[in-house]
C-alpha atoms as a PDB file:
ATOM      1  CA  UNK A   1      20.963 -18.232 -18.601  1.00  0.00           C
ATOM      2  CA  UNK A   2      20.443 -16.207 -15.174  1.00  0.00           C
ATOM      3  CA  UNK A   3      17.726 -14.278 -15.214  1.00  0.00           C
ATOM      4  CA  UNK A   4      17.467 -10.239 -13.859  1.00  0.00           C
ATOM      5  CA  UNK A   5      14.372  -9.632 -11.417  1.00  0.00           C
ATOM      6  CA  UNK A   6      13.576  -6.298 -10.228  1.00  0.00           C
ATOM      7  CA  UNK A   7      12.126  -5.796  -6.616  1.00  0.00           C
ATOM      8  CA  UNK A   8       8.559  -3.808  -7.176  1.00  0.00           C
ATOM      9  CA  UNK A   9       9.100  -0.429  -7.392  1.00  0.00           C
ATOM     10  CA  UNK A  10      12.965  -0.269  -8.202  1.00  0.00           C
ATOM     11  CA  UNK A  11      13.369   2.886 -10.092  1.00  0.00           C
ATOM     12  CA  UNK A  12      15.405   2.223 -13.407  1.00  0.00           C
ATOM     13  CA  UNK A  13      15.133   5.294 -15.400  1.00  0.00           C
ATOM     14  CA  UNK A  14      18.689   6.687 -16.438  1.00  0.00           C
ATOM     15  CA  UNK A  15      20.032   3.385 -15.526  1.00  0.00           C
ATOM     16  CA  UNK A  16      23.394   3.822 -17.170  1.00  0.00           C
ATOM     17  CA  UNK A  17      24.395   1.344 -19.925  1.00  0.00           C
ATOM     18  CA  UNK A  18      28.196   0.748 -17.923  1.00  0.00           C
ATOM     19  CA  UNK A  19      26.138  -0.659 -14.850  1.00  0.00           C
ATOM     20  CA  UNK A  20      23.324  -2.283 -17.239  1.00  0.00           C
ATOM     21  CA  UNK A  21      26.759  -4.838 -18.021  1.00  0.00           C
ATOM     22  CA  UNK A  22      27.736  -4.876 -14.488  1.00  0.00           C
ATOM     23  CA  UNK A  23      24.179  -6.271 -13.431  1.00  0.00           C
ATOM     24  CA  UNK A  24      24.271  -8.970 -16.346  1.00  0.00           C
ATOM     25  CA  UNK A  25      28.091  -9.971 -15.085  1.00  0.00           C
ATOM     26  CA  UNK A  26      27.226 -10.104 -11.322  1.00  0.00           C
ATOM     27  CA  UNK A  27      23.756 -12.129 -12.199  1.00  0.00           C
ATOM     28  CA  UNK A  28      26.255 -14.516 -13.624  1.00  0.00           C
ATOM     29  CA  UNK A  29      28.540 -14.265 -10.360  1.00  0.00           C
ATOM     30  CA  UNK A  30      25.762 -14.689  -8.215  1.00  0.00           C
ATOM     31  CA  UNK A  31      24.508 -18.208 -10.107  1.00  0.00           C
ATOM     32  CA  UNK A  32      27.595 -19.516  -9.813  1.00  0.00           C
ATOM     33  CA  UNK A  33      27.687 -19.492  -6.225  1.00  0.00           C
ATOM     34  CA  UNK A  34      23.496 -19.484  -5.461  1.00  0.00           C
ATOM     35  CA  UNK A  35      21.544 -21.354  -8.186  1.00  0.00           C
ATOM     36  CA  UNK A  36      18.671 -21.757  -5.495  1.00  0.00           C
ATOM     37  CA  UNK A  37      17.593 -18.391  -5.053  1.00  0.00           C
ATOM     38  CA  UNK A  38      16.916 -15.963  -7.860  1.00  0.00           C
ATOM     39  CA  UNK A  39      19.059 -12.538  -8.689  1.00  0.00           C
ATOM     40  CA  UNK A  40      16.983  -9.779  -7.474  1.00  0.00           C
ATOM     41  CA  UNK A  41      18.126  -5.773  -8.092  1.00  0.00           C
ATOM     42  CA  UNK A  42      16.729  -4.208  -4.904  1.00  0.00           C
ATOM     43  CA  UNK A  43      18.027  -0.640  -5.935  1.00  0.00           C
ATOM     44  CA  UNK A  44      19.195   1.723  -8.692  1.00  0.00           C
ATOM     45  CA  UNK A  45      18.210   4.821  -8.419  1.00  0.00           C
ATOM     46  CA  UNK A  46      15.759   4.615  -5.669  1.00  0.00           C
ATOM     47  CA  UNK A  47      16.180   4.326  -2.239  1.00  0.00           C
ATOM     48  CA  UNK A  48      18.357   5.806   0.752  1.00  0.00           C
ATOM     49  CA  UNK A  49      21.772   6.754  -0.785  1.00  0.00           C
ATOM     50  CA  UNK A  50      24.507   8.721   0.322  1.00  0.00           C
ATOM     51  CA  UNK A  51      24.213  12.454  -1.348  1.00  0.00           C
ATOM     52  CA  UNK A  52      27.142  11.906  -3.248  1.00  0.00           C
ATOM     53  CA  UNK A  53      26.150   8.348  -4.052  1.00  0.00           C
ATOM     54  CA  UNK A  54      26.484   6.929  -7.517  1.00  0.00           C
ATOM     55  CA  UNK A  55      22.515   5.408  -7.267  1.00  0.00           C
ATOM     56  CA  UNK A  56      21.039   8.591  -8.260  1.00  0.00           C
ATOM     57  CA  UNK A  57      23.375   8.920 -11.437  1.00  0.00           C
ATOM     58  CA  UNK A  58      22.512   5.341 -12.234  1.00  0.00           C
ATOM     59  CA  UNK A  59      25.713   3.838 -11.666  1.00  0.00           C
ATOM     60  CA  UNK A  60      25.136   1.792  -8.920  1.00  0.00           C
ATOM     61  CA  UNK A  61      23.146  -1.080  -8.063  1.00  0.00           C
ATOM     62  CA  UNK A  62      22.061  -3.392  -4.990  1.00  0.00           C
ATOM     63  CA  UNK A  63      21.288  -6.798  -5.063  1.00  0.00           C
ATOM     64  CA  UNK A  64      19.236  -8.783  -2.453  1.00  0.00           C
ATOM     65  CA  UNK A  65      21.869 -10.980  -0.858  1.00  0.00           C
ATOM     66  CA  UNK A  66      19.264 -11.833   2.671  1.00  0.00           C
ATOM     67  CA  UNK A  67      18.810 -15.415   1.360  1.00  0.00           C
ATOM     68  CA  UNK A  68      22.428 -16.405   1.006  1.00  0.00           C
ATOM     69  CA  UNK A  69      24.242 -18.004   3.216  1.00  0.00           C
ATOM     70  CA  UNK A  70      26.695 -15.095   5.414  1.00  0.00           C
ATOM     71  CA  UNK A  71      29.821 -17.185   4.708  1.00  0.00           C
ATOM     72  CA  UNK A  72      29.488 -17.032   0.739  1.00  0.00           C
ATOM     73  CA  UNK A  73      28.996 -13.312   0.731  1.00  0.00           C
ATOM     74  CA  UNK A  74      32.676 -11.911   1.400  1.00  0.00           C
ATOM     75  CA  UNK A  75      33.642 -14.732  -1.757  1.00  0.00           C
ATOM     76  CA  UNK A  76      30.749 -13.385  -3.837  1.00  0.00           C
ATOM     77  CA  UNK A  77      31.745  -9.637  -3.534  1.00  0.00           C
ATOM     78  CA  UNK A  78      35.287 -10.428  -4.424  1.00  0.00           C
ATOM     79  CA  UNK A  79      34.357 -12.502  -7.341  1.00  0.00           C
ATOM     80  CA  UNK A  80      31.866  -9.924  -8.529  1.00  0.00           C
ATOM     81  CA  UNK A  81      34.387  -7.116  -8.260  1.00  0.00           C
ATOM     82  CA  UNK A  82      37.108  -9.167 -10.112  1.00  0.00           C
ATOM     83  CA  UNK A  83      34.964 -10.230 -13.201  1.00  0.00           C
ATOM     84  CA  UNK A  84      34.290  -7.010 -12.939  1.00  0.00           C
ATOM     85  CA  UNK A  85      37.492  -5.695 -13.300  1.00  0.00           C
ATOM     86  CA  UNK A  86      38.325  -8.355 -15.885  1.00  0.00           C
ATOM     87  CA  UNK A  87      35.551  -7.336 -18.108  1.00  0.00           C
ATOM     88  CA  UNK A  88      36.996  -3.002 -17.999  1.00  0.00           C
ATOM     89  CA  UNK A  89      40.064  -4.557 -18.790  1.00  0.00           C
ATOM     90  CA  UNK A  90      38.618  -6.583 -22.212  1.00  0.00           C
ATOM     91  CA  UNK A  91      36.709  -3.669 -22.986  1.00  0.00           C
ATOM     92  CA  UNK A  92      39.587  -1.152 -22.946  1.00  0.00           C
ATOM     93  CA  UNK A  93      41.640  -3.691 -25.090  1.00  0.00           C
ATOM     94  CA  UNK A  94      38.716  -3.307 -27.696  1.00  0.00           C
ATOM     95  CA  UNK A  95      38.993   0.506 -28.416  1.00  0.00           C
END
């Protein structure tokens, strides 16, 4: 099981329950590729967004990806974007 780790200070208030799934599926991404380092949120809705950015609704996240390796990181964003994806797909199916 991957654990979730929060940076100090990361404000989660509001966090939306959509992106609450999306953290639990990339953590999962992110230990299949790193099982060395730990999955750390850096962001919700804190920090230096874009006015129109989707942090201060609370559906967006950042992740601390400083301690990977450069060449994994394109890989890991596509594979965390396509489970993802996979996941809006099984929910839809549900309803």
């Amino acid at each position: 099981m991957t654990t979730i780790k929060f940076k100090p200070g990361v404000d989660i208030t509001g966090v939306q329950v959509e992106t609450s799934i999306a953290m639990i599926i990339c953590a999962g991404v992110y230990a299949s590729f790193e099982s060395e380092t730990e999955f750390v949120i850096t962001s919700v809705r804190d920090g230096v967004h874009s006015a129109k950015s989707k942090h201060y609704l609370g559906y967006a996240f950042d992740f601390r990806t400083r301690e990977l390796n450069a060449f994994i990181l394109p890989d890991l964003a596509k594979a965390c974007a396509a489970s993802l994806i996979r996941a809006q797909h099984r929910l839809r199916s549900i309803r």
